[in-house]
N, C-alpha and C. Protein backbone atom coordinates (compact mmCIF):
# COMPACT_ATOMS: atom_id res chain seq x y z
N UNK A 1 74.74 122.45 111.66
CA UNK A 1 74.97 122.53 113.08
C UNK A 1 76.17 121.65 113.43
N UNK A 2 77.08 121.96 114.46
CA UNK A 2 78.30 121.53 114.56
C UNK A 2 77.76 120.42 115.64
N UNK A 3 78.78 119.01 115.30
CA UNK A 3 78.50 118.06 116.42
C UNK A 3 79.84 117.72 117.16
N UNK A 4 80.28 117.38 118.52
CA UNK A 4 81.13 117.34 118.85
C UNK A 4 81.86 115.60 118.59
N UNK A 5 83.08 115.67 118.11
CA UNK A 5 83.70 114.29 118.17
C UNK A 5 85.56 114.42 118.76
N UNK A 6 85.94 113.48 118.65
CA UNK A 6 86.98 113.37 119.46
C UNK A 6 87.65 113.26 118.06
N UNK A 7 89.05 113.78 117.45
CA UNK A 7 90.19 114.40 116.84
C UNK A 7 90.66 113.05 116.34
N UNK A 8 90.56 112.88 115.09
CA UNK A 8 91.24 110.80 115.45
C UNK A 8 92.89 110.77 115.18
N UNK A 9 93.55 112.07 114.83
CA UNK A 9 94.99 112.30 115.21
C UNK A 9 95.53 112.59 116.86
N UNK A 10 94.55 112.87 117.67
CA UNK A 10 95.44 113.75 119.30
C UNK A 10 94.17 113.05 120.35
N UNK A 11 93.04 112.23 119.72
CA UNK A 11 91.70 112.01 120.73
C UNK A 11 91.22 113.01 121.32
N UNK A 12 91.48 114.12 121.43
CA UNK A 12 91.03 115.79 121.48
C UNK A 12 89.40 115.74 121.50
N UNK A 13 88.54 116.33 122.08
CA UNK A 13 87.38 116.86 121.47
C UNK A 13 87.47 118.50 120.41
N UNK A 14 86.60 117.87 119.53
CA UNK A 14 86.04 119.60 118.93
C UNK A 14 84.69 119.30 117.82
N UNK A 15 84.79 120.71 118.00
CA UNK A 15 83.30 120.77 117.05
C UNK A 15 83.55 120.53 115.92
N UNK A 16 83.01 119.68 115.16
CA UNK A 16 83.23 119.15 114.14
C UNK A 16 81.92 119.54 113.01
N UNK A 17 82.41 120.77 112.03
CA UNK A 17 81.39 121.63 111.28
C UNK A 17 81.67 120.63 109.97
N UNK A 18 82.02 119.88 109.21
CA UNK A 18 82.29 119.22 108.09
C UNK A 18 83.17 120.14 107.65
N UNK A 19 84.06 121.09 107.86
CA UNK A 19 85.41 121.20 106.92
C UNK A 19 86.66 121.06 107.43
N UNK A 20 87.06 120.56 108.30
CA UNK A 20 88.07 119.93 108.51
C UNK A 20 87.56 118.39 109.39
N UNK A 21 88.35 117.63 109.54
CA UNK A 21 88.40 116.37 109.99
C UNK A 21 89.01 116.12 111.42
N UNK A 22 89.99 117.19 112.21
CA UNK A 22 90.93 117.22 113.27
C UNK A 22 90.63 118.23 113.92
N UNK A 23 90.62 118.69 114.87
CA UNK A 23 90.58 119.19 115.59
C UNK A 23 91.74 120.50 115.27
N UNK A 24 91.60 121.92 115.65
CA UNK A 24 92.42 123.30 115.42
C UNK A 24 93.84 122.83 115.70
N UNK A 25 94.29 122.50 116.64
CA UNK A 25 95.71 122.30 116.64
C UNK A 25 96.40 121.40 116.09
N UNK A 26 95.65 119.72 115.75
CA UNK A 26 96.38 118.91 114.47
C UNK A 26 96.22 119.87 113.41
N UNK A 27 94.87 120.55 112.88
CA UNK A 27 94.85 121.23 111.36
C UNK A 27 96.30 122.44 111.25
N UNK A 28 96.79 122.62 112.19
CA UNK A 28 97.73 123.62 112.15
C UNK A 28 98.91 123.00 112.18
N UNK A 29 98.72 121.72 112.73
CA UNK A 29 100.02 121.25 112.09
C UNK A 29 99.95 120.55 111.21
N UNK A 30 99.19 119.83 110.81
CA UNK A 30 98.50 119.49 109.75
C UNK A 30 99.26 120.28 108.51
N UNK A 31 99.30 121.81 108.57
CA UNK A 31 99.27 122.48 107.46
C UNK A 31 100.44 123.35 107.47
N UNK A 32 101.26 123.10 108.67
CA UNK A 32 102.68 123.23 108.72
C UNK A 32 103.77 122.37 107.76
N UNK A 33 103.02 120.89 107.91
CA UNK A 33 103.70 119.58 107.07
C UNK A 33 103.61 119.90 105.63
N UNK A 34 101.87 120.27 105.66
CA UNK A 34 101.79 120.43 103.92
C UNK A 34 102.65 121.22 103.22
N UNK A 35 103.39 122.66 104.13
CA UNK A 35 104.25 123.68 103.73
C UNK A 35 105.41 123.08 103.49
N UNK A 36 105.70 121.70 104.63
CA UNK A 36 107.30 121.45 104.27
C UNK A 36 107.30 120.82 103.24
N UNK A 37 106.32 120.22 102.82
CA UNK A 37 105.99 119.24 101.85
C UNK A 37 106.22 119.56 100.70
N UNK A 38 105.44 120.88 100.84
CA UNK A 38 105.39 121.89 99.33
C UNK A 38 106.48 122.63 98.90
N UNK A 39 107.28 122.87 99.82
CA UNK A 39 108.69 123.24 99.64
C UNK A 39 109.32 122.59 99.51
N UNK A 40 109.51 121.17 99.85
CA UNK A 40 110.78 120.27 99.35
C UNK A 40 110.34 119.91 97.87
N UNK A 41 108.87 119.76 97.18
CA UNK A 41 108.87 119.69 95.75
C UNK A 41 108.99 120.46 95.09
N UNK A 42 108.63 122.09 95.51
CA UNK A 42 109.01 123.12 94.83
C UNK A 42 110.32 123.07 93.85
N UNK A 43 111.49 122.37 94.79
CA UNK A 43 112.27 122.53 94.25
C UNK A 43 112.74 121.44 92.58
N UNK A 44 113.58 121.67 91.55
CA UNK A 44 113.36 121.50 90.56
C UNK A 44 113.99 119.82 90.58
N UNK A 45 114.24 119.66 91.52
CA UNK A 45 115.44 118.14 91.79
C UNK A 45 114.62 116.92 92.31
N UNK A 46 113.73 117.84 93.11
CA UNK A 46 112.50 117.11 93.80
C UNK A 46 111.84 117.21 93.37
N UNK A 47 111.27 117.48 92.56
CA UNK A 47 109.55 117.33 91.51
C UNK A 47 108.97 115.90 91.77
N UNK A 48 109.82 114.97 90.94
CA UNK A 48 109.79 113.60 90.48
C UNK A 48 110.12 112.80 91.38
N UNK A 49 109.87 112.99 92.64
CA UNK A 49 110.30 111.92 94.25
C UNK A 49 109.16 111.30 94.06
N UNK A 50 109.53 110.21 94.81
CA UNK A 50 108.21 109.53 94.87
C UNK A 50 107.56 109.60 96.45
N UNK A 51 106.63 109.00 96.97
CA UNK A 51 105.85 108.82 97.64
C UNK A 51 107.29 108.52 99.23
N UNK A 52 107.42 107.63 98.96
CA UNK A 52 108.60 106.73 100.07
C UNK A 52 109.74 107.90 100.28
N UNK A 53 110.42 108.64 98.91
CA UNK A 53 111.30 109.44 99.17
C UNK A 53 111.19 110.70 99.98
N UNK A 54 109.82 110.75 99.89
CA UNK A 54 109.18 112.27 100.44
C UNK A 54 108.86 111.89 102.31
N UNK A 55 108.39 111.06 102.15
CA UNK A 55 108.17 110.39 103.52
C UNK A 55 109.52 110.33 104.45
N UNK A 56 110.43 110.11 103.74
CA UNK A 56 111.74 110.05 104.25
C UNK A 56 112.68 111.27 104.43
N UNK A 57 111.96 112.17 103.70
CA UNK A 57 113.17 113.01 103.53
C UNK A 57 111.84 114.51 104.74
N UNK A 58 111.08 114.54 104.84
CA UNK A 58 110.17 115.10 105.42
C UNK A 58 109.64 114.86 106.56
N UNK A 59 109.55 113.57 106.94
CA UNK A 59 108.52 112.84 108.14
C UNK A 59 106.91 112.96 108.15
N UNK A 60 106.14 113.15 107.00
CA UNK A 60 105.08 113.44 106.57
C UNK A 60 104.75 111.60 106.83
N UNK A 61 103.18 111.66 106.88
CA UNK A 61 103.14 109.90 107.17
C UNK A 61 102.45 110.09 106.12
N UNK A 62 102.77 108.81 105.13
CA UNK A 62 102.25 108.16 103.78
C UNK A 62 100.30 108.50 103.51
N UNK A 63 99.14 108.56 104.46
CA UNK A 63 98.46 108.05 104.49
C UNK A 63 97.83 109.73 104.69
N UNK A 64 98.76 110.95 104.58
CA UNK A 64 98.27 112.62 104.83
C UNK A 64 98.60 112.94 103.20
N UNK A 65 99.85 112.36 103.08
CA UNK A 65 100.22 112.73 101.80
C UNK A 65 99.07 111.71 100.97
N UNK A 66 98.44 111.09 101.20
CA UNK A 66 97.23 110.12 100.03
C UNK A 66 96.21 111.46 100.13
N UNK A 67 95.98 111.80 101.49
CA UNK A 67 94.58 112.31 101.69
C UNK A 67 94.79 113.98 100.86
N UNK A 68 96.23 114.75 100.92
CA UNK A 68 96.44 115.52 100.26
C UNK A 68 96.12 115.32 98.56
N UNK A 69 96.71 114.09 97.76
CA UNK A 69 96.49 114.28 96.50
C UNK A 69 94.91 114.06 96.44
N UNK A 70 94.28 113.02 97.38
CA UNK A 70 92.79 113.11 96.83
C UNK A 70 92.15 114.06 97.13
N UNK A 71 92.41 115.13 97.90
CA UNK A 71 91.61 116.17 97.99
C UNK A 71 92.21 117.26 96.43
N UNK A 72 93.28 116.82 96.13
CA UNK A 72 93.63 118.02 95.20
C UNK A 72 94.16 119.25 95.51
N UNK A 73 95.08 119.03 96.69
CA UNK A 73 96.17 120.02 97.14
C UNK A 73 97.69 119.82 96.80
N UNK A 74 98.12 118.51 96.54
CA UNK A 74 99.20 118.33 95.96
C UNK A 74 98.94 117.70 94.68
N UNK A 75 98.78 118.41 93.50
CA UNK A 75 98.57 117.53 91.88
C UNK A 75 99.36 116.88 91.06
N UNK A 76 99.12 115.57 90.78
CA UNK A 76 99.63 115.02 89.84
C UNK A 76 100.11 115.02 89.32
N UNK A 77 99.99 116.02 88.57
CA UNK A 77 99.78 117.09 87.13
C UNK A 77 101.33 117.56 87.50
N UNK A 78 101.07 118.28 88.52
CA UNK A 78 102.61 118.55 88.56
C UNK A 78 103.76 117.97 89.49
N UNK A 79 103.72 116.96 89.91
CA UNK A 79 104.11 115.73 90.89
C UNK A 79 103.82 114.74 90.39
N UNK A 80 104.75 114.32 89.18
CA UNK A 80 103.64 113.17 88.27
C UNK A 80 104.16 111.65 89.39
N UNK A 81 104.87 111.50 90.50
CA UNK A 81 104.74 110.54 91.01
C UNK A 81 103.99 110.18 92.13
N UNK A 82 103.19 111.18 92.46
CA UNK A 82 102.21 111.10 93.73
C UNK A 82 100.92 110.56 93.09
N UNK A 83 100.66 110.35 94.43
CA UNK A 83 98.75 109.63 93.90
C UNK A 83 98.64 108.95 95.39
N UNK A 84 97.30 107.89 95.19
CA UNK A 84 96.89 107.91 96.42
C UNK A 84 96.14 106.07 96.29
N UNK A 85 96.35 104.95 97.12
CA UNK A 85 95.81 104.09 96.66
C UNK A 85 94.51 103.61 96.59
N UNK A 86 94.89 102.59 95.19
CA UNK A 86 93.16 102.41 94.31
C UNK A 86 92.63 101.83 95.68
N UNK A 87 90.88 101.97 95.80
CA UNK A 87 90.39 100.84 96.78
C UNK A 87 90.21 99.39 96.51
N UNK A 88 90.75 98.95 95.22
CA UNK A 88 90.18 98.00 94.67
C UNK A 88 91.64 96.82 95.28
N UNK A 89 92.52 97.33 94.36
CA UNK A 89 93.94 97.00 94.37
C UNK A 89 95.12 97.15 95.11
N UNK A 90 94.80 98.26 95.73
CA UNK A 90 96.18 99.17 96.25
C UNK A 90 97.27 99.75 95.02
N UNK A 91 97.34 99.66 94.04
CA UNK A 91 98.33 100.49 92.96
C UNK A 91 97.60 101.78 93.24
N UNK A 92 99.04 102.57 93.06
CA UNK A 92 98.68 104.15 92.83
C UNK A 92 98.17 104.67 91.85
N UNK A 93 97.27 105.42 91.98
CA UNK A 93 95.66 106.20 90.88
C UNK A 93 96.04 107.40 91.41
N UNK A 94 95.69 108.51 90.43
CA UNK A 94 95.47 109.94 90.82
C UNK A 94 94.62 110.49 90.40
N UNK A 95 93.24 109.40 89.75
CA UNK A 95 91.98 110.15 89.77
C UNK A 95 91.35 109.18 89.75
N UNK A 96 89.60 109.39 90.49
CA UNK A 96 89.01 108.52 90.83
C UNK A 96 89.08 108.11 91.97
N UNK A 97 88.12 106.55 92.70
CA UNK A 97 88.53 106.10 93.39
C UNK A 97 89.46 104.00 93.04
N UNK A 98 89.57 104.19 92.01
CA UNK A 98 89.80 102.82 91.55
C UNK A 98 91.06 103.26 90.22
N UNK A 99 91.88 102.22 90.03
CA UNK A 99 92.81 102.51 88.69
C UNK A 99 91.91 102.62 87.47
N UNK A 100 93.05 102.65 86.43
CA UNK A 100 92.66 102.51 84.96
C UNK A 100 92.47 100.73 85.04
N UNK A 101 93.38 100.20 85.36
CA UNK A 101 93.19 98.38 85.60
C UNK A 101 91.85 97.84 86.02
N UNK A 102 91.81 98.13 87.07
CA UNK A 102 90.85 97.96 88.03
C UNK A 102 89.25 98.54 87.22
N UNK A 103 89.48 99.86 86.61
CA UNK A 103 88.31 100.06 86.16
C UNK A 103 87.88 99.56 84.63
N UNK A 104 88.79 99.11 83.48
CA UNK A 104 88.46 98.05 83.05
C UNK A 104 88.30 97.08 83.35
N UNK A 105 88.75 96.08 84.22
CA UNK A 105 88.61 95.19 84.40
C UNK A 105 86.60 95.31 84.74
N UNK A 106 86.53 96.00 85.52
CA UNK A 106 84.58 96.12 86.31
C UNK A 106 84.47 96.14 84.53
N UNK A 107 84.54 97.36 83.81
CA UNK A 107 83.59 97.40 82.64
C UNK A 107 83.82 95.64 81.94
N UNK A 108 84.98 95.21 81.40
CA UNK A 108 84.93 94.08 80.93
C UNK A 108 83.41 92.73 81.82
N UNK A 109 83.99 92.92 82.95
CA UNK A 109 82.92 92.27 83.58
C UNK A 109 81.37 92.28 83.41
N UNK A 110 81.10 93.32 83.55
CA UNK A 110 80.03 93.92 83.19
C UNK A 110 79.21 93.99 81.39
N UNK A 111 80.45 94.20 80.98
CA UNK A 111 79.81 93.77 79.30
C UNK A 111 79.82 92.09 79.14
N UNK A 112 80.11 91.49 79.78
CA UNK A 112 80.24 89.74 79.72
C UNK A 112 78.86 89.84 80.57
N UNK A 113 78.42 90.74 81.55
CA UNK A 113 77.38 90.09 82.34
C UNK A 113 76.12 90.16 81.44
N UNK A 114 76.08 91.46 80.66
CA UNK A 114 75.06 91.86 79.89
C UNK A 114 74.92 91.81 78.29
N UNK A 115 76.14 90.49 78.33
CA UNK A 115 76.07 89.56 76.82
C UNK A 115 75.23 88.21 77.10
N UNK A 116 75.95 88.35 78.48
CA UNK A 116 74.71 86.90 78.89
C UNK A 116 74.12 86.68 79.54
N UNK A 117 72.88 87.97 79.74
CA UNK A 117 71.95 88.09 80.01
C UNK A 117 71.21 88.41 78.97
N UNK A 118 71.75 89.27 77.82
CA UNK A 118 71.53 88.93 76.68
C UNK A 118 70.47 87.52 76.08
N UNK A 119 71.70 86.67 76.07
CA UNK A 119 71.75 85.43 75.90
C UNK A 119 70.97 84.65 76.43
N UNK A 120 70.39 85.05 78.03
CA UNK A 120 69.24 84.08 78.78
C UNK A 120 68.09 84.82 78.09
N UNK A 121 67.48 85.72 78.05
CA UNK A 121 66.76 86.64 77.72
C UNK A 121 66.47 85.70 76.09
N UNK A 122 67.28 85.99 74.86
CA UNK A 122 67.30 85.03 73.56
C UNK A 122 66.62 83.90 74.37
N UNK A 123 67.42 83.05 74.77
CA UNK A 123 66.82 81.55 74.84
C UNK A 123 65.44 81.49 75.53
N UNK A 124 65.40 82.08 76.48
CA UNK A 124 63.36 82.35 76.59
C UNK A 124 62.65 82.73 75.76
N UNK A 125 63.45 83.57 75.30
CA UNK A 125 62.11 84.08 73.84
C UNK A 125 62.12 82.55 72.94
N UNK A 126 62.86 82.12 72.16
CA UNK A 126 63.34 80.97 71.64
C UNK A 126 62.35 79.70 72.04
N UNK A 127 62.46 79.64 73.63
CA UNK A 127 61.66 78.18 74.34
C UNK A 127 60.45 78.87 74.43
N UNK A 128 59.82 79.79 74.66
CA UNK A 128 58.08 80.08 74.20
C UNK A 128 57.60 80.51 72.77
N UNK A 129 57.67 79.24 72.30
CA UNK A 129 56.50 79.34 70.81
C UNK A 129 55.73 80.08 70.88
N UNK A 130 55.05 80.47 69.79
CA UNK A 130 53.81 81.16 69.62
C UNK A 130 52.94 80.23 68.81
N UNK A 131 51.88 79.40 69.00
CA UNK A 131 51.38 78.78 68.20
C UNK A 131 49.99 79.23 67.60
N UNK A 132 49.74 79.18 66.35
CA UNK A 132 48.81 79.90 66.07
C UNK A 132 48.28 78.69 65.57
N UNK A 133 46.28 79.01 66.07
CA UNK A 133 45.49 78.21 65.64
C UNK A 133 44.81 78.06 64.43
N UNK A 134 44.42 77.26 63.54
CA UNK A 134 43.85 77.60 62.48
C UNK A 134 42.58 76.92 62.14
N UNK A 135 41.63 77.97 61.51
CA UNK A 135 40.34 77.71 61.42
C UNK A 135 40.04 76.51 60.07
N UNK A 136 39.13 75.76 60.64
CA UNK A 136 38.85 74.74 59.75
C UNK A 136 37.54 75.33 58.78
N UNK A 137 37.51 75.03 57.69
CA UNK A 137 36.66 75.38 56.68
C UNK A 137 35.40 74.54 55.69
């Protein structure tokens, strides 16, 4: 069921069904930009722009072009300088929500947490003896 909210590009009301985010007339321009967007990399000179160059040479704002690569309308793959920033860090990632950095770094953490917990775990077993009684004869 559709709920109504206000457009957070124009403050607009509209019904807001979960597939778009804006209201009909930002999504249309919305998807006017993505065209210019897609046409200035089309070309073979522009592939390899980066983020800042595209912004500049287009008027696209930095933060449509993030929400484009994380949805997976402008790819990586073939725009190897786009991406969208980590939440952790801010460096640019183009999959996930965190870098390659950022996401070793958690696993490293995490194997140190559960070496020494490990380790508390050992030393309790260690400080409760088991003493066994023995029968006199």
């Amino acid at each position: 069921m559709a709920e109504v909210r206000n457009c957070p590009t124009c403050g607009g009301m509209f019904n807001y069904t979960g597939l778009r985010d804006v209201c009909g007339t930002c999504a249309q321009a919305e998807e006017q930009m993505y065209e210019t967007v897609y046409r200035f990399l089309r070309k073979r000179e522009n592939r390899a722009a980066n983020i800042d160059r595209i912004v500049e040479v287009t008027g696209v704002t930095q933060e449509l072009l993030h929400r484009w690569v994380r949805k997976g309308r402008l790819q990586p793959a073939l725009f190897p300088n786009l991406g969208y920033p980590c939440d952790k860090c801010g460096a640019l990632t183009s999959t996930g929500k965190i870098c390659a950095k950022c996401t070793e770094e958690i696993q490293s953490d995490l194997r140190t947490f559960d070496a020494a917990q490990e380790l508390r775990e050992a030393m309790k077993a260690q400080e409760r003896g088991t003493y066994y009684a023995q029968k006199d004869r």
